[in-house]
Protein backbone atom coordinates (compact mmCIF):
# COMPACT_ATOMS: atom_id res chain seq x y z
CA UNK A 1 17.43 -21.47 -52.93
CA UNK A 2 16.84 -18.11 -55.37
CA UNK A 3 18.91 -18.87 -58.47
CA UNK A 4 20.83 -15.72 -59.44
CA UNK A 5 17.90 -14.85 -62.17
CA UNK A 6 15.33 -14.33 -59.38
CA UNK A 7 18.01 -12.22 -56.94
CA UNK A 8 16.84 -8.70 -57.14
CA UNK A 9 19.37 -6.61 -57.59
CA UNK A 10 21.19 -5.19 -54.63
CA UNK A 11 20.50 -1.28 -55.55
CA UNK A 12 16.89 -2.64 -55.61
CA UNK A 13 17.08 -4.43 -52.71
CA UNK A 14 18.19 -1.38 -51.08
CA UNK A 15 15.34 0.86 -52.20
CA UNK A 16 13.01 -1.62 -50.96
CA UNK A 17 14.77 -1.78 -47.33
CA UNK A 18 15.10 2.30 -46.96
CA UNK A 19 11.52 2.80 -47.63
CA UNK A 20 10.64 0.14 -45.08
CA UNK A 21 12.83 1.27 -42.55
CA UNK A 22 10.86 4.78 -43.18
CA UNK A 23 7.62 3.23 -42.81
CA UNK A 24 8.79 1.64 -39.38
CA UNK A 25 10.26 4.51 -38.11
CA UNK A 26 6.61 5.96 -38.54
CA UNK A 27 5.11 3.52 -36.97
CA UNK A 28 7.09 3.41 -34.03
CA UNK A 29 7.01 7.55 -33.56
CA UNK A 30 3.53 7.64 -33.47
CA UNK A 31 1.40 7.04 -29.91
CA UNK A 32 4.89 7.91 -28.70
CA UNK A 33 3.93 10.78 -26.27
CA UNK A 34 -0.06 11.30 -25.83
CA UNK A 35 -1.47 14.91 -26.10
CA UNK A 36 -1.56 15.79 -22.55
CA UNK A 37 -5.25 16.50 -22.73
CA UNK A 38 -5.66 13.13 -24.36
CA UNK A 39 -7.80 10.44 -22.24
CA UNK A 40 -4.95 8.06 -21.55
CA UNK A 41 -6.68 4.39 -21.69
CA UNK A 42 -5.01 1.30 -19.28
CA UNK A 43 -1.46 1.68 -18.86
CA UNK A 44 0.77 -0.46 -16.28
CA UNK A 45 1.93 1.14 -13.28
CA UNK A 46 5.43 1.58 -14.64
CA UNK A 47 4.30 3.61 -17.58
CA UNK A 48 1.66 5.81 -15.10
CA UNK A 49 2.67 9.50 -15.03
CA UNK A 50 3.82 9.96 -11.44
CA UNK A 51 1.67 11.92 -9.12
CA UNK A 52 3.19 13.62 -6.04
CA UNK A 53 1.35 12.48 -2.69
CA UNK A 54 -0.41 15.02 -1.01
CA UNK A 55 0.97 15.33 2.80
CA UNK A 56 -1.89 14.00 4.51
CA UNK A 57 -1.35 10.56 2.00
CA UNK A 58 1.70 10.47 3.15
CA UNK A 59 1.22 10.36 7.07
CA UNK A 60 -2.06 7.93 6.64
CA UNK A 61 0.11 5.50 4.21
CA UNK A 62 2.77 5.80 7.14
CA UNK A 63 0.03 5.36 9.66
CA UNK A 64 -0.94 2.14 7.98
CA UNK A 65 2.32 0.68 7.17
CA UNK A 66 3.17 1.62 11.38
CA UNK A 67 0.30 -0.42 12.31
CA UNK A 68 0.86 -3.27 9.80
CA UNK A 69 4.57 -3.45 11.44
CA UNK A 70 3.25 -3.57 14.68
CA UNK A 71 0.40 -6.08 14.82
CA UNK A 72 3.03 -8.30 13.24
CA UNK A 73 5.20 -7.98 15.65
CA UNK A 74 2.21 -8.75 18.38
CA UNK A 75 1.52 -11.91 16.32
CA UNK A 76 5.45 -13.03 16.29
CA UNK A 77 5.35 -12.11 19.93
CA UNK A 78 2.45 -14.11 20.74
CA UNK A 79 3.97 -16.98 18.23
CA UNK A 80 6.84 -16.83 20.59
CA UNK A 81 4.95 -17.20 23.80
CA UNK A 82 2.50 -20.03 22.64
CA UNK A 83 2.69 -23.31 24.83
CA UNK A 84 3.47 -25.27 21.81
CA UNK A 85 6.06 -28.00 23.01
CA UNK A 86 9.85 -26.36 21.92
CA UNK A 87 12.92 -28.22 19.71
CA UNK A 88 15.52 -29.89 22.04
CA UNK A 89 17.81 -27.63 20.32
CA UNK A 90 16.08 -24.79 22.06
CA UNK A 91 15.65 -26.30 25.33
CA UNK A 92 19.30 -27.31 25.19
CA UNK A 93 21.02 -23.59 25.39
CA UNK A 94 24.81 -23.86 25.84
CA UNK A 95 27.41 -26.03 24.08
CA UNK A 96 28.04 -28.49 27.11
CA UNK A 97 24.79 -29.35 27.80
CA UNK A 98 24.15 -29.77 24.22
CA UNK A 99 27.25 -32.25 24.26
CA UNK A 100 25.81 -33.99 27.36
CA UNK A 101 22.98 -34.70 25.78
CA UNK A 102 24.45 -36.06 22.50
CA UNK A 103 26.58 -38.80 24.40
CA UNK A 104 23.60 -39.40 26.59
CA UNK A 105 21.95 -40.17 22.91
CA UNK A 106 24.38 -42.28 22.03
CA UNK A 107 24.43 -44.46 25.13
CA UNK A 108 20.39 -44.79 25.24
CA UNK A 109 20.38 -45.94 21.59
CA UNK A 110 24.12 -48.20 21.32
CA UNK A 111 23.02 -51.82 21.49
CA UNK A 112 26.17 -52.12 24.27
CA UNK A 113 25.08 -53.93 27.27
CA UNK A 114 25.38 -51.91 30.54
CA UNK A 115 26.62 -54.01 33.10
């Protein structure tokens, strides 16, 4: 800990803290805002300056997105149609069959005798 000798004194201290809170404020304004015929270097997408889309960009990133949307679906489709075996809970559709089959359960596994 300073002892109160070392302590600078708190007009000093002050002095000391404006002119560094000038220097800062100098540092931070500058490379603000680029000259706009200034070379920009790598910047991440969120800091890009925004170009509008030219019509035609438009309709072929629609075009692509349209097909993208629809070969998925085919593939989901297909997905749905493959001869892979299906759950019991989708063979089983309505509540009473489902309830069937759950005391049918119980019966085939219960270690009663059936007489």
């Amino acid at each position: 800990m300073n002892t109160p000798e070392e302590q600078p004194s708190p007009a000093e201290a002050l002095a000391r803290t404006r002119a560094a809170a000038k220097k800062m404020t100098a540092a931070l304004d500058e490379d603000q805002e680029p000259e706009p015929d200034e070379p920009l270097g790598w910047q991440p997408v969120w800091k890009r300056p925004r170009k509008p889309k030219s019509k035609a960009a438009k309709k072929e990133e629609l075009r692509k997105q349209r097909r993208r949307l629809r070969d998925a679906g085919r593939r989901r489709l297909a997905a749905g149609q493959s001869r892979r075996p299906r759950s019991r809970q989708n063979r089983i559709g309505n509540a009473a069959a489902r309830r069937d089959a759950r005391a049918l359960s119980r019966v085939r596994h219960s270690n009663a005798w059936l007489w």
